[in-house]
PDB file of N, CA and C in Angstrom:
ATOM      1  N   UNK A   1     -10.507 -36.341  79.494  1.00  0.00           N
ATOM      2  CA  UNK A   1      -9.097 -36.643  79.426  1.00  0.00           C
ATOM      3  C   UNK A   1      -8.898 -37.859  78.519  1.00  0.00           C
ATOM      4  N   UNK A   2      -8.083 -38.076  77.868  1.00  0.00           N
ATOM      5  CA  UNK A   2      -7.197 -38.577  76.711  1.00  0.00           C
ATOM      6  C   UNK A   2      -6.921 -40.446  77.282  1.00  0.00           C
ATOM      7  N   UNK A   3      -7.004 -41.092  76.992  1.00  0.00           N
ATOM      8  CA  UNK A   3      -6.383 -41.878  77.526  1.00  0.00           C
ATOM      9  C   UNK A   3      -5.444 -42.446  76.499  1.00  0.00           C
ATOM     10  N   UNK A   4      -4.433 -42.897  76.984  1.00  0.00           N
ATOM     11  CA  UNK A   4      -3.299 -42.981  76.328  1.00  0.00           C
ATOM     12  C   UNK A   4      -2.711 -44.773  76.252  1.00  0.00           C
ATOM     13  N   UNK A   5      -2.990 -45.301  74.972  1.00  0.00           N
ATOM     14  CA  UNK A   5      -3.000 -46.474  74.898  1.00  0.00           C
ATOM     15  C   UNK A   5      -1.913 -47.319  73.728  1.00  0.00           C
ATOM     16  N   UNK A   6      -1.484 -48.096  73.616  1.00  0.00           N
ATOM     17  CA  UNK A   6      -0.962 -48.706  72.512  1.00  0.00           C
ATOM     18  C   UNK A   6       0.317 -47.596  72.019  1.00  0.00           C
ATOM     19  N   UNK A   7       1.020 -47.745  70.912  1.00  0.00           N
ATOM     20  CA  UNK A   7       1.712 -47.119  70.487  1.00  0.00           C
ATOM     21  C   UNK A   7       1.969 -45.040  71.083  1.00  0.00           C
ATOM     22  N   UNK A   8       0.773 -44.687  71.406  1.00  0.00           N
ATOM     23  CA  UNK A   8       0.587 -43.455  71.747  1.00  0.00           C
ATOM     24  C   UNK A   8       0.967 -42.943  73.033  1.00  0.00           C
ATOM     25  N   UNK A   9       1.193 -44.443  73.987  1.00  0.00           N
ATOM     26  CA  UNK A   9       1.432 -44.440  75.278  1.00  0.00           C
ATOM     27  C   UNK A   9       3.280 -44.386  75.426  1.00  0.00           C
ATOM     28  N   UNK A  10       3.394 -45.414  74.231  1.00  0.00           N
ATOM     29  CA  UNK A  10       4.643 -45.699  74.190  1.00  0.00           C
ATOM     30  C   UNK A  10       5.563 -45.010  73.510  1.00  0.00           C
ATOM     31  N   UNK A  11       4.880 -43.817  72.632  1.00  0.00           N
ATOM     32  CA  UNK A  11       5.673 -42.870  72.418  1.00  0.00           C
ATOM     33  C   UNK A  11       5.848 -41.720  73.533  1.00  0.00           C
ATOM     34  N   UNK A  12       4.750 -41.303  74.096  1.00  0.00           N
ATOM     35  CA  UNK A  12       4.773 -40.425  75.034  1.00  0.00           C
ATOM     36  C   UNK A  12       5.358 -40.969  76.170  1.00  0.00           C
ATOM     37  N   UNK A  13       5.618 -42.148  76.984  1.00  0.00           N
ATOM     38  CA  UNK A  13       6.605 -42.412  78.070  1.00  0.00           C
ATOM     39  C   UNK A  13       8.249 -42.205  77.727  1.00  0.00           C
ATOM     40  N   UNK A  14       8.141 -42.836  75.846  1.00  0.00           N
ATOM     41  CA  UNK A  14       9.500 -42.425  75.599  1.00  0.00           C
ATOM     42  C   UNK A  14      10.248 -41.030  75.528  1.00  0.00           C
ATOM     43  N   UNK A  15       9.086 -40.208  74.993  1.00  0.00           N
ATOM     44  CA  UNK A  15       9.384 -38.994  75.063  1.00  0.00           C
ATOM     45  C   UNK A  15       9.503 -38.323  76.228  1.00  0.00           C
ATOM     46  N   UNK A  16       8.963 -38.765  77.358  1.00  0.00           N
ATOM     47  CA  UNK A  16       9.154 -38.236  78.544  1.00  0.00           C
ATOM     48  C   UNK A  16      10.549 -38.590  79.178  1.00  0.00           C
ATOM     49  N   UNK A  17      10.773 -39.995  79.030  1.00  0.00           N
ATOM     50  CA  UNK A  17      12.266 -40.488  79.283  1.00  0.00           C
ATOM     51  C   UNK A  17      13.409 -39.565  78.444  1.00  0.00           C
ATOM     52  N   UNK A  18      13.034 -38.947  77.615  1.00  0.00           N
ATOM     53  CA  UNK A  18      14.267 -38.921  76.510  1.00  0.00           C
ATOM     54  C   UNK A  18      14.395 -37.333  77.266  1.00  0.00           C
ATOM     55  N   UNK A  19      13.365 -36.760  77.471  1.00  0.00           N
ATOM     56  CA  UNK A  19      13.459 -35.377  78.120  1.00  0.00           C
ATOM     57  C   UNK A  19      14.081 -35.313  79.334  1.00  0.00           C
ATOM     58  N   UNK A  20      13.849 -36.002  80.177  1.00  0.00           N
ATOM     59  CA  UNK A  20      14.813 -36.417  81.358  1.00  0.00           C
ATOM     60  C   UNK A  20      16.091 -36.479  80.940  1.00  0.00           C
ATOM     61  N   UNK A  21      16.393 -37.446  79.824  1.00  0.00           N
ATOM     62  CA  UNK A  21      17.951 -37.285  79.523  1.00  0.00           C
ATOM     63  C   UNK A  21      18.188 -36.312  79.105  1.00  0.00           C
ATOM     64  N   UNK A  22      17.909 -35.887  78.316  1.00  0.00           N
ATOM     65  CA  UNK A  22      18.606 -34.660  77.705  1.00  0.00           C
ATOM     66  C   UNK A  22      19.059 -33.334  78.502  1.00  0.00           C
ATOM     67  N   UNK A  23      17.909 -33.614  79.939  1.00  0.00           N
ATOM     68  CA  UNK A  23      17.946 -32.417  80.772  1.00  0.00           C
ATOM     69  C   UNK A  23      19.255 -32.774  82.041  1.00  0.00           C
ATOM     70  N   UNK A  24      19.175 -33.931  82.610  1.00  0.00           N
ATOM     71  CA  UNK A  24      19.803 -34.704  83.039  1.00  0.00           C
ATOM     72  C   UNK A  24      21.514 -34.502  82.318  1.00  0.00           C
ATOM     73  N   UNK A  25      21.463 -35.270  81.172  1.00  0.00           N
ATOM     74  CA  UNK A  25      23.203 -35.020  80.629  1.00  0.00           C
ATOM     75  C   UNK A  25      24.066 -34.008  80.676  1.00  0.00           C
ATOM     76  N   UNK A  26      23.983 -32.508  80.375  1.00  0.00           N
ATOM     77  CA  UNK A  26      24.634 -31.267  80.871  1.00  0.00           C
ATOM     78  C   UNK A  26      24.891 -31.410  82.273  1.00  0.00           C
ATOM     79  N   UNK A  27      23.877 -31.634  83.266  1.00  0.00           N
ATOM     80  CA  UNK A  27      23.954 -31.737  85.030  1.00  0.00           C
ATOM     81  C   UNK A  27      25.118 -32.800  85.305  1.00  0.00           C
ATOM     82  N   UNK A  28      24.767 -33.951  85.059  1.00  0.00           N
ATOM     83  CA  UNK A  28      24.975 -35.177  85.408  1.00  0.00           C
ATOM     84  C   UNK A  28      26.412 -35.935  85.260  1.00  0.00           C
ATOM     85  N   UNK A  29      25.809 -36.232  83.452  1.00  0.00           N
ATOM     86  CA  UNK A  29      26.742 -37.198  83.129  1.00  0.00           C
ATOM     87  C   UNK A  29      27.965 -36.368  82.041  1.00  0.00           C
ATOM     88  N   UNK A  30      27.872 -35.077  81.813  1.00  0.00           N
ATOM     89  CA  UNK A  30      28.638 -35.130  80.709  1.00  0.00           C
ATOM     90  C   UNK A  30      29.997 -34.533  82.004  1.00  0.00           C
ATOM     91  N   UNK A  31      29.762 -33.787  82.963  1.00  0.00           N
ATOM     92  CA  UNK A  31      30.953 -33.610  83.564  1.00  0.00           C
ATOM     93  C   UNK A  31      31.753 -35.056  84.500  1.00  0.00           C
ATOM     94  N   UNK A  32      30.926 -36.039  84.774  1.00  0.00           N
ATOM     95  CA  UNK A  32      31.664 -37.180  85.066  1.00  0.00           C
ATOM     96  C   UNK A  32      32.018 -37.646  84.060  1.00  0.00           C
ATOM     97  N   UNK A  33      32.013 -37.594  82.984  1.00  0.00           N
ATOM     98  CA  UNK A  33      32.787 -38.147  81.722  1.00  0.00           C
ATOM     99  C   UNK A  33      34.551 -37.309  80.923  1.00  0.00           C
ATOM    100  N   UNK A  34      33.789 -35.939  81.447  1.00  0.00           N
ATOM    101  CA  UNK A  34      35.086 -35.023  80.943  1.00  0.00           C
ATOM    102  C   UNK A  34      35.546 -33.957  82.312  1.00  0.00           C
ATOM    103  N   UNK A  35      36.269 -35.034  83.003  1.00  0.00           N
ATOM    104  CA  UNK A  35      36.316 -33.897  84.536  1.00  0.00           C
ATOM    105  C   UNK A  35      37.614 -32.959  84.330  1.00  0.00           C
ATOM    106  N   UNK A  36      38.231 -33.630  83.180  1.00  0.00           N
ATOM    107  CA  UNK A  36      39.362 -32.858  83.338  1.00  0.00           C
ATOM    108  C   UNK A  36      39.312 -31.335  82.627  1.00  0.00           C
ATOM    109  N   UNK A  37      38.249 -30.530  82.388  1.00  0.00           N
ATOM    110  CA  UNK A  37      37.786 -28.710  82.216  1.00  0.00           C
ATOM    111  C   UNK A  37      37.707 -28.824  83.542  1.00  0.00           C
ATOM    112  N   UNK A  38      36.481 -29.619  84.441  1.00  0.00           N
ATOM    113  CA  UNK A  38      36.070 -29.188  85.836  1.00  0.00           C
ATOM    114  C   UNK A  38      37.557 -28.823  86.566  1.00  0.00           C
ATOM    115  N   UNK A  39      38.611 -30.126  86.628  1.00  0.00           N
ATOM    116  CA  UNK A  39      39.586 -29.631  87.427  1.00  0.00           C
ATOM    117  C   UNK A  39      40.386 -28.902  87.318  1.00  0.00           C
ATOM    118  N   UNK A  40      40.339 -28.375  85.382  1.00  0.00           N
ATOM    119  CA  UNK A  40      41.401 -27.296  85.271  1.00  0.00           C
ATOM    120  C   UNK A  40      40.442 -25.310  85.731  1.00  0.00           C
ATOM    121  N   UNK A  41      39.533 -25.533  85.900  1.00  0.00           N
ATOM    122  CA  UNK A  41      38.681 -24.892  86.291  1.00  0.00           C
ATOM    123  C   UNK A  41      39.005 -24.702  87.803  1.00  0.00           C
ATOM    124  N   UNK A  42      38.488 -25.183  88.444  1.00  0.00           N
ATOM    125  CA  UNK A  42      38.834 -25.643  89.929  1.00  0.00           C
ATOM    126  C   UNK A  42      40.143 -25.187  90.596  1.00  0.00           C
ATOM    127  N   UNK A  43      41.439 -25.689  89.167  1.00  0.00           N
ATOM    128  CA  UNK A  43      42.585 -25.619  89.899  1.00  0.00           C
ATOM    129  C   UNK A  43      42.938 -23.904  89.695  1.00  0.00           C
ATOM    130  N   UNK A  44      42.030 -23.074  88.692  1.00  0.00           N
ATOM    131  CA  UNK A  44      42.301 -21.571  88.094  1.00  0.00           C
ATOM    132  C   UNK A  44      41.595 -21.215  89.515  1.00  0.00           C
ATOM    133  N   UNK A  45      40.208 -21.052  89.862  1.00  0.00           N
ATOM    134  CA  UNK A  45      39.521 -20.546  90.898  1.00  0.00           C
ATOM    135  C   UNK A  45      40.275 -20.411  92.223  1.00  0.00           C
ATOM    136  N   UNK A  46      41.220 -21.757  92.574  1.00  0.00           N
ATOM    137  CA  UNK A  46      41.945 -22.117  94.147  1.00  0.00           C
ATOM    138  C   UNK A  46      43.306 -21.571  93.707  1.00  0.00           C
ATOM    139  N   UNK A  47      43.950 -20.980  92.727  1.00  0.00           N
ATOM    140  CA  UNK A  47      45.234 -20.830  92.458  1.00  0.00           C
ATOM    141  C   UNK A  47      45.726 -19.723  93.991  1.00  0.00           C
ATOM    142  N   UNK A  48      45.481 -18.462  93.999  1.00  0.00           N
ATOM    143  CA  UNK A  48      45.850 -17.708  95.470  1.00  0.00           C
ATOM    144  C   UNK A  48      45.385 -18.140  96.812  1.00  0.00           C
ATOM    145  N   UNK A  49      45.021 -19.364  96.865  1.00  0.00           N
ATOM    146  CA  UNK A  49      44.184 -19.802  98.468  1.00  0.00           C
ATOM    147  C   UNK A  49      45.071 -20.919  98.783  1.00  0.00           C
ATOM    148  N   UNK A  50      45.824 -20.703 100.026  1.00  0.00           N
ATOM    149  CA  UNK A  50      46.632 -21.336 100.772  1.00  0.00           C
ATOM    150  C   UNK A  50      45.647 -22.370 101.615  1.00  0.00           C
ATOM    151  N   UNK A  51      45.442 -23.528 101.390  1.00  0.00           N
ATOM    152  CA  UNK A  51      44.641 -24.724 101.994  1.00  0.00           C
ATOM    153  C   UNK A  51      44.507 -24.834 103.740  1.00  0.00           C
ATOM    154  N   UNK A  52      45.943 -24.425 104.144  1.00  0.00           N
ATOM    155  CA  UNK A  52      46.019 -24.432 105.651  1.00  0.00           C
ATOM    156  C   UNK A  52      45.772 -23.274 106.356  1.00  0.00           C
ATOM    157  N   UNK A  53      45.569 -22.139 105.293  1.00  0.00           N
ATOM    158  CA  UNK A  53      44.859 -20.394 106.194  1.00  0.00           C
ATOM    159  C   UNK A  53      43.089 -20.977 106.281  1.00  0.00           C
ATOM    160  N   UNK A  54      42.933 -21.388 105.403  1.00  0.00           N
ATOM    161  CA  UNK A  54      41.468 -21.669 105.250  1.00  0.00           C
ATOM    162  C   UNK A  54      40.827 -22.723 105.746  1.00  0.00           C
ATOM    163  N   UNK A  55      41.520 -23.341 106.726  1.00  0.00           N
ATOM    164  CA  UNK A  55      41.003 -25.103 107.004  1.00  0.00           C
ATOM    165  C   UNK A  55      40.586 -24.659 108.641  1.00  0.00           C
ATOM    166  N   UNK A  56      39.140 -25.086 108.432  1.00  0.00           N
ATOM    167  CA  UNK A  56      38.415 -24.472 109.943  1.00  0.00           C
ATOM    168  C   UNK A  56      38.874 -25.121 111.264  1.00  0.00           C
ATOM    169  N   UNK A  57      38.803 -24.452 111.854  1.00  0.00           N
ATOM    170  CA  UNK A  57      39.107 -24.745 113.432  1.00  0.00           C
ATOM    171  C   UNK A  57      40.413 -25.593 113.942  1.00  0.00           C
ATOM    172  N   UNK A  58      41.296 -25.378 112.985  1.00  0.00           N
ATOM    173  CA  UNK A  58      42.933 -26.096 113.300  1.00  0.00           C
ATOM    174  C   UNK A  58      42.947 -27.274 113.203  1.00  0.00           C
ATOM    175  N   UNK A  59      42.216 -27.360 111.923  1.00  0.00           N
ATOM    176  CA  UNK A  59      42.736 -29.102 111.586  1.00  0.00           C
ATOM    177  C   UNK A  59      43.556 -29.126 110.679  1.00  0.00           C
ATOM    178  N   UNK A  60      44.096 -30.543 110.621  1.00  0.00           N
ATOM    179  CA  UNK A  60      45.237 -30.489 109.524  1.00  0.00           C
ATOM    180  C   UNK A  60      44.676 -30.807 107.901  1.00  0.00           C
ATOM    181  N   UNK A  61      45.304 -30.706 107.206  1.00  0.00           N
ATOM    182  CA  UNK A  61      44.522 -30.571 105.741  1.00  0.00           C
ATOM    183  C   UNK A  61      44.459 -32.022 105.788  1.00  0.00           C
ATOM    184  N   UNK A  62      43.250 -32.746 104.515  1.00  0.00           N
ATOM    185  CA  UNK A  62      43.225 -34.186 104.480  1.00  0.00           C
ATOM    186  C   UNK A  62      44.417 -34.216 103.539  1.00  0.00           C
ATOM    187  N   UNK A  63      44.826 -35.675 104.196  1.00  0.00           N
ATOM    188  CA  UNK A  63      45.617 -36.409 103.568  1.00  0.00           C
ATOM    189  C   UNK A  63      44.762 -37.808 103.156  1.00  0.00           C
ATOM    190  N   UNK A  64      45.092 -38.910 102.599  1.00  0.00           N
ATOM    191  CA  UNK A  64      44.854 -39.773 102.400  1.00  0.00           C
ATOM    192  C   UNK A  64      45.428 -40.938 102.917  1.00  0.00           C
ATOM    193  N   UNK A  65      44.283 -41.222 103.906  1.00  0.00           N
ATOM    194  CA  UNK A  65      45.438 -42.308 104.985  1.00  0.00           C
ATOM    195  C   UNK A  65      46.287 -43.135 104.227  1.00  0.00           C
ATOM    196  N   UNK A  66      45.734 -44.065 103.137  1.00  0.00           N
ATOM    197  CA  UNK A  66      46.032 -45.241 102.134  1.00  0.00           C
ATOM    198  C   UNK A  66      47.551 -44.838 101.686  1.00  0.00           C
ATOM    199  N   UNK A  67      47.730 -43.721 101.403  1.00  0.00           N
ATOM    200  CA  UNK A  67      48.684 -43.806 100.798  1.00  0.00           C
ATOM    201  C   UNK A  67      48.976 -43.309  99.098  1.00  0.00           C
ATOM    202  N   UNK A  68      47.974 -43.464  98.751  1.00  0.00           N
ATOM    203  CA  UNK A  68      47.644 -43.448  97.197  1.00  0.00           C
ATOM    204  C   UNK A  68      48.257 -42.025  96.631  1.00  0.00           C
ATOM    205  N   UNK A  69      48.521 -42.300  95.314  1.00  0.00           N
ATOM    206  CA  UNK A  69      49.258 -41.210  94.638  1.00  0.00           C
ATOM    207  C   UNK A  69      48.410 -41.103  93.610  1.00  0.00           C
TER     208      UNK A  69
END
């Protein structure tokens, strides 16, 4: 086995890091950056589903205690 030293080490950890990102960014980070496809997506999929036929065992739908708009 190879041992991996000096410059050769430090390309291959980088390259291993950079593969992580690249695999990582589609999953991760590019939909927390552009959510607004996800929610127009989201809002096409839920368009015929009434929130309160579908809310298990007779609870009331969430609201947001705070208040927030």
């Amino acid at each position: 086995m190879t041992i991996l030293r000096g410059w050769r080490y430090n390309v291959f950890i980088g390259g291993l890091v950079g593969v992580i990102a690249l695999t990582l960014y589609p999953i991760a980070i590019e939909p927390m950056l552009n959510s607004e496809k996800y929610k127009k997506i989201q809002e096409r999929n839920r368009r015929g589903i009434k929130q309160e036929d579908v809310q298990p065992g007779n609870m009331k739908v969430w609201s947001d205690p705070f208040g927030r708009k």
